[in-house]
Protein backbone atom coordinates (compact mmCIF):
# COMPACT_ATOMS: atom_id res chain seq x y z
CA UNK A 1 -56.79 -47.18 -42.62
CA UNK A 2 -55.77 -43.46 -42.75
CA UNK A 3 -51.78 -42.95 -42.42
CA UNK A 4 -51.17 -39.47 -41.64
CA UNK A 5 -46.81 -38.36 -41.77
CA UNK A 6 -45.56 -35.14 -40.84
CA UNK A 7 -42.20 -34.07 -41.01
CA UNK A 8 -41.03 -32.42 -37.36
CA UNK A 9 -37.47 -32.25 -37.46
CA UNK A 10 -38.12 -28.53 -37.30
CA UNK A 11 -39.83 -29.21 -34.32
CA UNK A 12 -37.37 -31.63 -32.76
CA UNK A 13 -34.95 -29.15 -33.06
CA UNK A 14 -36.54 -26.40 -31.99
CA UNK A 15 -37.30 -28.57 -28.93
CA UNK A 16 -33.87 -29.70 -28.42
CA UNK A 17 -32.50 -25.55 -28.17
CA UNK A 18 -35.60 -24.74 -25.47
CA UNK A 19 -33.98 -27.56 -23.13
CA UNK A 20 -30.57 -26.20 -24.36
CA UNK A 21 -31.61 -23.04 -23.34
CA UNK A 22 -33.38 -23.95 -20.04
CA UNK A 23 -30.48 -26.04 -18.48
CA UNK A 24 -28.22 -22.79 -19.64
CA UNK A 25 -30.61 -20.81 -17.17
CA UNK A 26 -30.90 -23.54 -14.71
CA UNK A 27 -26.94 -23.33 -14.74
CA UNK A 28 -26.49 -19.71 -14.16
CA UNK A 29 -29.46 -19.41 -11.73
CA UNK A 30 -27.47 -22.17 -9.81
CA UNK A 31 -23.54 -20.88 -10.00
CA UNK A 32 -24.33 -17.39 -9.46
CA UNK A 33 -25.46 -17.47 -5.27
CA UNK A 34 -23.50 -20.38 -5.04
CA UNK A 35 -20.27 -18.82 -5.89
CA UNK A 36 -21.26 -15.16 -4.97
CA UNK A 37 -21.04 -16.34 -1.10
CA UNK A 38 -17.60 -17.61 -1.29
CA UNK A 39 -14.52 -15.72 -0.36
CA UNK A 40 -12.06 -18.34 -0.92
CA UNK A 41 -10.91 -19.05 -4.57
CA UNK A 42 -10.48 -22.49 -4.37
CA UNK A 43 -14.05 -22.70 -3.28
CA UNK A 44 -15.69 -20.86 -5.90
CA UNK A 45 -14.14 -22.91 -8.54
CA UNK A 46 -15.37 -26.21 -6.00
CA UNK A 47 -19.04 -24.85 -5.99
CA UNK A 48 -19.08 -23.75 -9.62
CA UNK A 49 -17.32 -27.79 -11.21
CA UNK A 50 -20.55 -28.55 -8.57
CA UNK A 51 -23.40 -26.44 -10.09
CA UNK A 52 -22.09 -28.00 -14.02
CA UNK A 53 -22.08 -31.97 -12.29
CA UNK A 54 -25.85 -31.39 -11.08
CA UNK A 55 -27.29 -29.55 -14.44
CA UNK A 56 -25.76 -31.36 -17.18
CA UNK A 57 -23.97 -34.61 -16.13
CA UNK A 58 -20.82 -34.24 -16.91
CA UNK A 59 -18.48 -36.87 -15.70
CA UNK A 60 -15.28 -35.27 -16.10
CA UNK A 61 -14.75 -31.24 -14.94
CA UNK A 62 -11.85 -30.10 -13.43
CA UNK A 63 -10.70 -26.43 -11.93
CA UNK A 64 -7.24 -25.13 -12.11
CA UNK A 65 -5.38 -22.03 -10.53
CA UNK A 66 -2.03 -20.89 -11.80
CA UNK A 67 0.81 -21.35 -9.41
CA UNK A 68 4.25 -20.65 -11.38
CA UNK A 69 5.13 -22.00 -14.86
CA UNK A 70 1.92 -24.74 -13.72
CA UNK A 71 -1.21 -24.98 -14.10
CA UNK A 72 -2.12 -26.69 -10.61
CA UNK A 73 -5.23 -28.97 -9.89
CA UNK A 74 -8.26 -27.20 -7.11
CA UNK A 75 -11.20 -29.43 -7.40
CA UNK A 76 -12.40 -31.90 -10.39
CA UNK A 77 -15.77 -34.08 -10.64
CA UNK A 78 -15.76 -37.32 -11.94
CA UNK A 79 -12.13 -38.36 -12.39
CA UNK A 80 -10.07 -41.36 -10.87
CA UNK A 81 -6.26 -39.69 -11.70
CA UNK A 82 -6.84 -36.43 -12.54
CA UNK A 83 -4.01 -34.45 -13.80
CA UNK A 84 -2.97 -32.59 -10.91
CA UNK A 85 0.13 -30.09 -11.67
CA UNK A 86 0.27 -29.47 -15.82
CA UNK A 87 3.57 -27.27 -16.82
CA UNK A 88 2.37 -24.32 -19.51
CA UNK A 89 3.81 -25.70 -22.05
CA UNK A 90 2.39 -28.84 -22.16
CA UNK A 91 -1.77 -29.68 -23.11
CA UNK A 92 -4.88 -28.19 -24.62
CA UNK A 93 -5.60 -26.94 -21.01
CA UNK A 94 -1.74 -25.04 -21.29
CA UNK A 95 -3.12 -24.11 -24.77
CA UNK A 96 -6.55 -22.30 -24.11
CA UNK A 97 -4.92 -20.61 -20.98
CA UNK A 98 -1.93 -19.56 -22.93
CA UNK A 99 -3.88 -18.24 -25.49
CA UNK A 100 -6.59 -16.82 -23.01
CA UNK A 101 -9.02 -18.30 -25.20
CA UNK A 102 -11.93 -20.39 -24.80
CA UNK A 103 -11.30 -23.64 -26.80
CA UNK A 104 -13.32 -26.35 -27.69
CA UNK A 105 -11.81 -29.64 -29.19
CA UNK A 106 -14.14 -31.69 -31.01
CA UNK A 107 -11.94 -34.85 -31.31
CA UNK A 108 -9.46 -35.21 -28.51
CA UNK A 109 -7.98 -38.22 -29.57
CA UNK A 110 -6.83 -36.26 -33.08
CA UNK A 111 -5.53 -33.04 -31.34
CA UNK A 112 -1.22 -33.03 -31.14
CA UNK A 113 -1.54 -31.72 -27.71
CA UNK A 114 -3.46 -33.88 -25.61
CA UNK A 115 -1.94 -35.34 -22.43
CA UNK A 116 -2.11 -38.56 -21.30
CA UNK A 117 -4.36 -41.34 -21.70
CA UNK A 118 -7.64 -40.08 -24.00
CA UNK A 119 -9.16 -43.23 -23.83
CA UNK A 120 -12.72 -43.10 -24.01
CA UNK A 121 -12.93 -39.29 -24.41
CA UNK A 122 -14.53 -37.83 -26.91
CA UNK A 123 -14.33 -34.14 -26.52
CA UNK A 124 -13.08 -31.05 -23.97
CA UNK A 125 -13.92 -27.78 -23.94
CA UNK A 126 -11.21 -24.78 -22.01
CA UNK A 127 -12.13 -21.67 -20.56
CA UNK A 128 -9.35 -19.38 -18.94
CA UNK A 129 -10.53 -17.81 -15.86
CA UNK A 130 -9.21 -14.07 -15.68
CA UNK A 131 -9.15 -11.38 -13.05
CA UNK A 132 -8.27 -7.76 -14.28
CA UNK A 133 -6.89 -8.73 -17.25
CA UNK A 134 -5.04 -11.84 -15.80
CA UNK A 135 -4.96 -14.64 -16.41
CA UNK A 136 -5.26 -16.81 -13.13
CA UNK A 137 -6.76 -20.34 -13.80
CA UNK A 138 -9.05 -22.53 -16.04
CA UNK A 139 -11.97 -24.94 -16.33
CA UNK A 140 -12.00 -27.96 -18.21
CA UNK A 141 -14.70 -30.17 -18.92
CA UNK A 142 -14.74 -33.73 -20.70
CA UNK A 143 -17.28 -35.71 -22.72
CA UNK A 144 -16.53 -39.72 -22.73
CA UNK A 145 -18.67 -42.67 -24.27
CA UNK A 146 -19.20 -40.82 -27.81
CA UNK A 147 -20.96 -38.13 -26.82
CA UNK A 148 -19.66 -34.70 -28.82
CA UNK A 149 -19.79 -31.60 -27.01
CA UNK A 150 -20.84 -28.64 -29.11
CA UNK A 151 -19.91 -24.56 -29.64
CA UNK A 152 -23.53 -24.10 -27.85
CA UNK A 153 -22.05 -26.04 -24.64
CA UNK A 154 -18.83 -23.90 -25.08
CA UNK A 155 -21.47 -20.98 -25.55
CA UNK A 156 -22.53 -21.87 -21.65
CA UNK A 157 -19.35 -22.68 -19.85
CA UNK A 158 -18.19 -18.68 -21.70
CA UNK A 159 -21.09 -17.76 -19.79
CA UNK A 160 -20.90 -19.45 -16.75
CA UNK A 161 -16.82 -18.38 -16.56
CA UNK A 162 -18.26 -14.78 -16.47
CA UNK A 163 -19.93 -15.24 -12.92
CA UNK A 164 -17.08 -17.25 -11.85
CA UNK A 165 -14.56 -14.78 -12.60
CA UNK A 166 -16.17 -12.07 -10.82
CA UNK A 167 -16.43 -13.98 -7.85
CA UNK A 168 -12.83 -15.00 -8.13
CA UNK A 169 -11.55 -11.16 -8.36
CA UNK A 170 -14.17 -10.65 -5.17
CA UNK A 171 -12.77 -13.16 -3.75
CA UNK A 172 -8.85 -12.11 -4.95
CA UNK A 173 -9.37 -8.19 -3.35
CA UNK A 174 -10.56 -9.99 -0.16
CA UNK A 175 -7.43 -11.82 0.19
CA UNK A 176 -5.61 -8.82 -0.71
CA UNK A 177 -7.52 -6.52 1.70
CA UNK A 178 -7.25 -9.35 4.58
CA UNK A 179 -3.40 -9.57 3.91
CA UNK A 180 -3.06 -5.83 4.12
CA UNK A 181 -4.94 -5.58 7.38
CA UNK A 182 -2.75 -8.28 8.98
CA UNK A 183 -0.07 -6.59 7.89
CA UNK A 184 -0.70 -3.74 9.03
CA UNK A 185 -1.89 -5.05 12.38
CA UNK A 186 0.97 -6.82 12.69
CA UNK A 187 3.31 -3.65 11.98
CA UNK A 188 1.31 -1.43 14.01
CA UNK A 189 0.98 -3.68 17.25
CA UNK A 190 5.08 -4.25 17.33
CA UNK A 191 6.25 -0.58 16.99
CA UNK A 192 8.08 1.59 19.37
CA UNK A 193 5.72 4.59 17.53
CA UNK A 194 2.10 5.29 18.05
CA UNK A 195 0.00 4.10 15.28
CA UNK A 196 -3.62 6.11 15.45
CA UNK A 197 -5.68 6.00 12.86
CA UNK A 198 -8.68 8.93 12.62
CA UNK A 199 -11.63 10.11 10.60
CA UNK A 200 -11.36 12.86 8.26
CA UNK A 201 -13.05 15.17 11.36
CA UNK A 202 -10.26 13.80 13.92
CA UNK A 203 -12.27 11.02 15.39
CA UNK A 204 -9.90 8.52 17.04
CA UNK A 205 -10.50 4.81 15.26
CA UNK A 206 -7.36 3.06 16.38
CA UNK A 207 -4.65 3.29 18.97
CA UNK A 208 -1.40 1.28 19.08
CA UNK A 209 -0.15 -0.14 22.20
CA UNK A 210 2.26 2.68 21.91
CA UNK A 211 0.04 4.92 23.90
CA UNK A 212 0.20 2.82 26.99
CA UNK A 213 3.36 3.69 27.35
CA UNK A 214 3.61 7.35 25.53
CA UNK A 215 0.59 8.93 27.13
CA UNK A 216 -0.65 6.50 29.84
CA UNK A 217 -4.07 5.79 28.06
CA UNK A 218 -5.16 2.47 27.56
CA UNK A 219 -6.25 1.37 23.27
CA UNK A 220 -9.76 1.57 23.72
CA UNK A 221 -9.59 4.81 26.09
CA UNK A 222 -9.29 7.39 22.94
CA UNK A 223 -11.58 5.68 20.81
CA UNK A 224 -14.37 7.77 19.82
CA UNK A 225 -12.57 11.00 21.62
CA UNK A 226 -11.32 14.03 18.92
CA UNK A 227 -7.61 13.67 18.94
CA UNK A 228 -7.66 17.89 19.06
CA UNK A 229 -9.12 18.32 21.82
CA UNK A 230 -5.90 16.70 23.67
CA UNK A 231 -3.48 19.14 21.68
CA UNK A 232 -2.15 21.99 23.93
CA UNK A 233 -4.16 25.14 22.37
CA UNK A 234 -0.96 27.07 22.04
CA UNK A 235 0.08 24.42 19.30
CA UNK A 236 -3.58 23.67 18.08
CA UNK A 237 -3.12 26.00 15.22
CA UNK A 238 -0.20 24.69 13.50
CA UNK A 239 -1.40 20.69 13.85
CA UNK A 240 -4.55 21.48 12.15
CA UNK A 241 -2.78 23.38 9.71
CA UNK A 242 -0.55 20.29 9.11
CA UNK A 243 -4.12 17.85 9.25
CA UNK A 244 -5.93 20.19 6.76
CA UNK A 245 -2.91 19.52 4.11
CA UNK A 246 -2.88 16.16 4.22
CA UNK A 247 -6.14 16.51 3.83
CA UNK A 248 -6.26 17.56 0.65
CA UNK A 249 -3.18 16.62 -0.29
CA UNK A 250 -2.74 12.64 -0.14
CA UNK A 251 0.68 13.09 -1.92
CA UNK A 252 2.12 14.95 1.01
CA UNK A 253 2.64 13.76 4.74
CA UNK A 254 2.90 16.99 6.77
CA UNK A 255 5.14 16.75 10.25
CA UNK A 256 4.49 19.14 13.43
CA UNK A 257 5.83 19.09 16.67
CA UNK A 258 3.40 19.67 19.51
CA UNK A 259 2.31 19.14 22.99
CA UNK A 260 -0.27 16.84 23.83
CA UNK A 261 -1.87 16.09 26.84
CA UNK A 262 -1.25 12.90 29.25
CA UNK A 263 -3.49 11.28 31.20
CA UNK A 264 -1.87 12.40 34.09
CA UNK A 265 -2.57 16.05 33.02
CA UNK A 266 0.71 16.70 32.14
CA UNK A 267 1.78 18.28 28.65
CA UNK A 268 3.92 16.41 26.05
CA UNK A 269 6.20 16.73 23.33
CA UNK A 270 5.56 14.85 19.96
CA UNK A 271 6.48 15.01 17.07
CA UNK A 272 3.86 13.61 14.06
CA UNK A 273 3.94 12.50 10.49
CA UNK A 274 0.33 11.84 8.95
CA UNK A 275 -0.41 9.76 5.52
CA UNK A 276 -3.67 9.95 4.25
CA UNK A 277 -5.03 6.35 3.48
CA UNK A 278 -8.81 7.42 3.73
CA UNK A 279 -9.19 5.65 0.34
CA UNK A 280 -7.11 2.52 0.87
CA UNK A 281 -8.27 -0.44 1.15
CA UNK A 282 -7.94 -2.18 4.95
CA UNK A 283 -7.40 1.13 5.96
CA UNK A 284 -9.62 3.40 5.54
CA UNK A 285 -8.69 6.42 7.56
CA UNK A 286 -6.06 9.07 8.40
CA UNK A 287 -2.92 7.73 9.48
CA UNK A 288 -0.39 9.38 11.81
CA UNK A 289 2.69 8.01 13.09
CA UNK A 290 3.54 9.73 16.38
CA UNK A 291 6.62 9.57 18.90
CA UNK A 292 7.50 11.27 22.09
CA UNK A 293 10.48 13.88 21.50
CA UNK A 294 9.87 15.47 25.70
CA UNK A 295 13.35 14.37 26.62
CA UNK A 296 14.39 16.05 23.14
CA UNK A 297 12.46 19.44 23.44
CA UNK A 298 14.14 19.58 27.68
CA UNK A 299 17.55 18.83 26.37
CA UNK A 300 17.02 21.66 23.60
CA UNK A 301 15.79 23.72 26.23
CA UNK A 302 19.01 23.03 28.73
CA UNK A 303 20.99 23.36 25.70
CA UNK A 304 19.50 26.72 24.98
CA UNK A 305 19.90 28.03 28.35
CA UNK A 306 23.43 27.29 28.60
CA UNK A 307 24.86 28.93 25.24
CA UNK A 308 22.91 32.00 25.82
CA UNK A 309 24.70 32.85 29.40
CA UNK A 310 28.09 31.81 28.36
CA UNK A 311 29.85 34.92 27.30
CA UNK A 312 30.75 34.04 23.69
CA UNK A 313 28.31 33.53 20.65
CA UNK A 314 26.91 30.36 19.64
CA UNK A 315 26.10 29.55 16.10
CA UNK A 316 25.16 26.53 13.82
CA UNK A 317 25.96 27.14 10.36
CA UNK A 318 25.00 24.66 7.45
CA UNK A 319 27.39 23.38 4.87
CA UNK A 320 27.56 25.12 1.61
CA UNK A 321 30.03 26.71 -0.67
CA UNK A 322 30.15 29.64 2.22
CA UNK A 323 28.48 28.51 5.24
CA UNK A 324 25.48 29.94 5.98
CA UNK A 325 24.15 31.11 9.59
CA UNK A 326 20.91 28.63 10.63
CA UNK A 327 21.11 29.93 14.50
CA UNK A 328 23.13 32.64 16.33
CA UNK A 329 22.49 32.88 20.13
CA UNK A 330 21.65 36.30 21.49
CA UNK A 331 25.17 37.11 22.47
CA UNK A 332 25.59 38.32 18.79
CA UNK A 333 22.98 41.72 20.23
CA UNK A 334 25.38 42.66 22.75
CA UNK A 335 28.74 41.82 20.69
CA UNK A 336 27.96 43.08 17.27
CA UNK A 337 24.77 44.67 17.38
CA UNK A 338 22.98 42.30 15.33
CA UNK A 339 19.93 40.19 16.38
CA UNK A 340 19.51 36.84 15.87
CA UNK A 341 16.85 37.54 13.53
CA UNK A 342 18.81 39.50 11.69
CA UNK A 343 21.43 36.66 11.64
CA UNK A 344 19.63 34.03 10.49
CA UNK A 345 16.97 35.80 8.06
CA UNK A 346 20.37 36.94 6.17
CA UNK A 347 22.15 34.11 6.38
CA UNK A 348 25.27 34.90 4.96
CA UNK A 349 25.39 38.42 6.79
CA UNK A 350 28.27 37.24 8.60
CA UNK A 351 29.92 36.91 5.16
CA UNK A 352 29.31 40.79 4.06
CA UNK A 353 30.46 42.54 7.54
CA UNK A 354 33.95 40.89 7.31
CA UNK A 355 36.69 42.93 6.43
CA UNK A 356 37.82 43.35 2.96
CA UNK A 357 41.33 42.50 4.07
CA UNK A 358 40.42 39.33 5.99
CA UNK A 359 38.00 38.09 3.60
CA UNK A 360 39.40 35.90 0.89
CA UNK A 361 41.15 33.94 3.88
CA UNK A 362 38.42 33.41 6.36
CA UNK A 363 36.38 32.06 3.30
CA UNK A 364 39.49 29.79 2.02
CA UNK A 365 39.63 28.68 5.82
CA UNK A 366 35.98 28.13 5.79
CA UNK A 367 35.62 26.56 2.64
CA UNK A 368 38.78 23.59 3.51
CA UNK A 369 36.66 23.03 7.06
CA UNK A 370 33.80 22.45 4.94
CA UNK A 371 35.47 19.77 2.64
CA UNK A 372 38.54 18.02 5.23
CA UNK A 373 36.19 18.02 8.24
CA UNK A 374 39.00 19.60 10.23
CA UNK A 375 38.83 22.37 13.08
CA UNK A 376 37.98 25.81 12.10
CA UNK A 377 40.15 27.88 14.18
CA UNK A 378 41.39 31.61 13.00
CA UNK A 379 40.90 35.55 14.33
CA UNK A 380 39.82 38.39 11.91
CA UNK A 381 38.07 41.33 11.97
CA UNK A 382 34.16 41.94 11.74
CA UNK A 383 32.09 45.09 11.47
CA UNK A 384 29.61 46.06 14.09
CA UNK A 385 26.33 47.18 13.32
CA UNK A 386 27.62 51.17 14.38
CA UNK A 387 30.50 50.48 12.28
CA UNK A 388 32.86 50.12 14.96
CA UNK A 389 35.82 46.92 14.18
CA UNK A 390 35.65 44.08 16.42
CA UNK A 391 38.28 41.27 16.69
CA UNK A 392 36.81 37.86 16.92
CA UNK A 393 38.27 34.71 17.67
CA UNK A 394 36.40 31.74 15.81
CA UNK A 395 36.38 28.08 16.75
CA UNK A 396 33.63 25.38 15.29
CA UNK A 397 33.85 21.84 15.07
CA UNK A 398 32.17 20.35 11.32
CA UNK A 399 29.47 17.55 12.43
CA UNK A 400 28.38 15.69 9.42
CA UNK A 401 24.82 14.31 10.87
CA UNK A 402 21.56 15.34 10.62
């Protein structure tokens, strides 16, 4: 009898790392479409703790998120009482996260830090799950029964983590994105302002409910229409001006007041502020806040008509250390000389034709209006544009408003 013996431990072993190496690929071939279709966190970490239970028989996995100072329970496989809220400071699962470190403790029944009953487990192995730099939860898995878990197992769940964690950052910006656009909804469907929301060429993409009542056109009415085409062409110029710089400016959010038309065919005043969000997330577009000024622009217009056929100038100044001349109605042309223009392009004009010997008082006067809010009220002497003196009475009234 012939008794042939050949040593294949070699073999054996190179044996053992092909099926190490196969379930690894079995694994990730698994976790990968199974998590890449999920858009809820909780449920990637359910499907991946499902894709480890069917290739290598774990009995004990468990997923955690981090909610506070605690590392909170989302799904486990194979426990009776699993640990459902762990503080941070407290556990090799606090440990591996704290550290954001993947850990792998070969004797769990000799490490300082492990929680709880360890009866009957052998090993556990920690991966912290991270998004951006984060990090936001953790897998555990436990051997029982003996049976060691190694750095090539570690070696796999590293990997594995990698697939979850990009699903879990997909699945993070979703959550972001979907709060944003419910915000936003939510804000845009309860104001008093018209919302629209336009492509970088004007095409209208959203309408509040605003415009029922601003413009008489229903949401959906606009949609698809160019917002310019409704602009009254007399103000076309400037609002495209105004688009064009927000445009290519996202810093900036231009304003112009123009008419635009109803859907009765009458003309409009609004006034507009645009933000460009074109590369925001759950927006996606040009944003412009609108409201209706018409009763504004006709009170402006009865204001206007009144001060300039009341025999006496008009005049807004604003508030510095000498006031300086914002409007002067066209009375000024036929008591001083002056026009408007002139007025207002220099403001402090009215400053330089006072004269000399009624100066320092009239700015003293000025000046204590200025800081007490009280009445200006005095008569001095101004020079015509021909030269000629003219005696003028002043009275003005400080408003401190916008």
């Amino acid at each position: 009898m012939s008794i042939t013996v050949r040593n294949v431990t070699r073999r054996s072993g190179s044996e053992e790392k092909l099926r190490s190496q196969s379930r690894e690929l079995v694994l990730l071939h698994r976790v990968r479409p199974a998590v890449a279709r999920e858009l809820e966190v909780p449920n990637v970490l359910r499907r991946a703790l499902e894709a480890v239970a069917e290739t290598y028989g774990h009995t004990r996995l468990g997923a955690y998120l981090i909610e506070g100072e605690d590392l909170v329970l989302q799904h486990q496989v194979g426990y009776q009482e699993a640990p459902g809220r762990i503080p941070l400071t407290k556990g090799v699962r606090a440990r591996a996260f704290r550290a954001r470190r993947p850990l792998l403790v070969d004797d769990v029944s000799a490490d300082p830090d492990s929680l709880g009953s360890t009866r009957g487990v052998t090993s556990q192995i920690c991966v912290p799950l991270c998004d951006e730099g984060e990090a936001v939860g953790l897998l555990s898995v436990e051997s029982v029964d003996g049976v060691k878990l190694t750095e090539n197992d570690l070696r796999v769940m590293v990997a594995m983590s990698e697939l979850v964690e990009l699903a879990i950052s997909r699945a993070r910006l979703y959550a972001r994105v979907r709060y944003s656009e419910e915000r936003y909804r939510a804000l845009t469907q309860n104001s008093s302002d018209l919302v629209t929301v336009m492509e970088t060429g004007g095409i209208v993409r959203y309408q509040s409910p605003a415009i029922v009542r601003m413009l008489g056109y229903s949401t959906e009415e606009l949609l698809g229409k160019n917002a310019f085409d409704y602009v009254h062409p007399d103000d076309l110029q400037k609002v495209r001006i105004a688009y064009e710089e927000g445009l290519k400016d996202p810093g900036l959010q231009p304003s112009a007041e123009y008419r635009f038309r109803h859907k009765d065919g009458s003309w409009r005043w609004l006034e507009s502020v645009g933000t460009n969000l074109i590369h925001e997330p759950g927006v996606g577009g040009y944003v412009v806040n609108t409201r209706d000024i018409t009763r504004r622009k006709d009170a402006e217009k009865r204001y206007r008509m009144l001060v300039e056929r009341i025999p006496a100038i008009t005049y807004i100044r604003e508030i510095r250390h000498n006031s300086e001349s914002v409007y002067v109605s066209p009375q000024v042309m036929d008591i001083m000389g002056y026009s408007p223009e002139e007025c207002t392009s220099t403001p402090d004009l009215w400053i330089r034709i006072l004269h000399p010997d009624d100066r320092e008082a009239v700015l003293a006067e000025d000046l204590r209006t200025n800081e007490t809010g009280e009445p200006f009220v005095m008569e001095y002497r101004q020079f015509a544009r021909d030269g000629h003196l003219v005696w003028i009475r002043d009275e003005a009234t400080l408003i401190r408003d916008e």
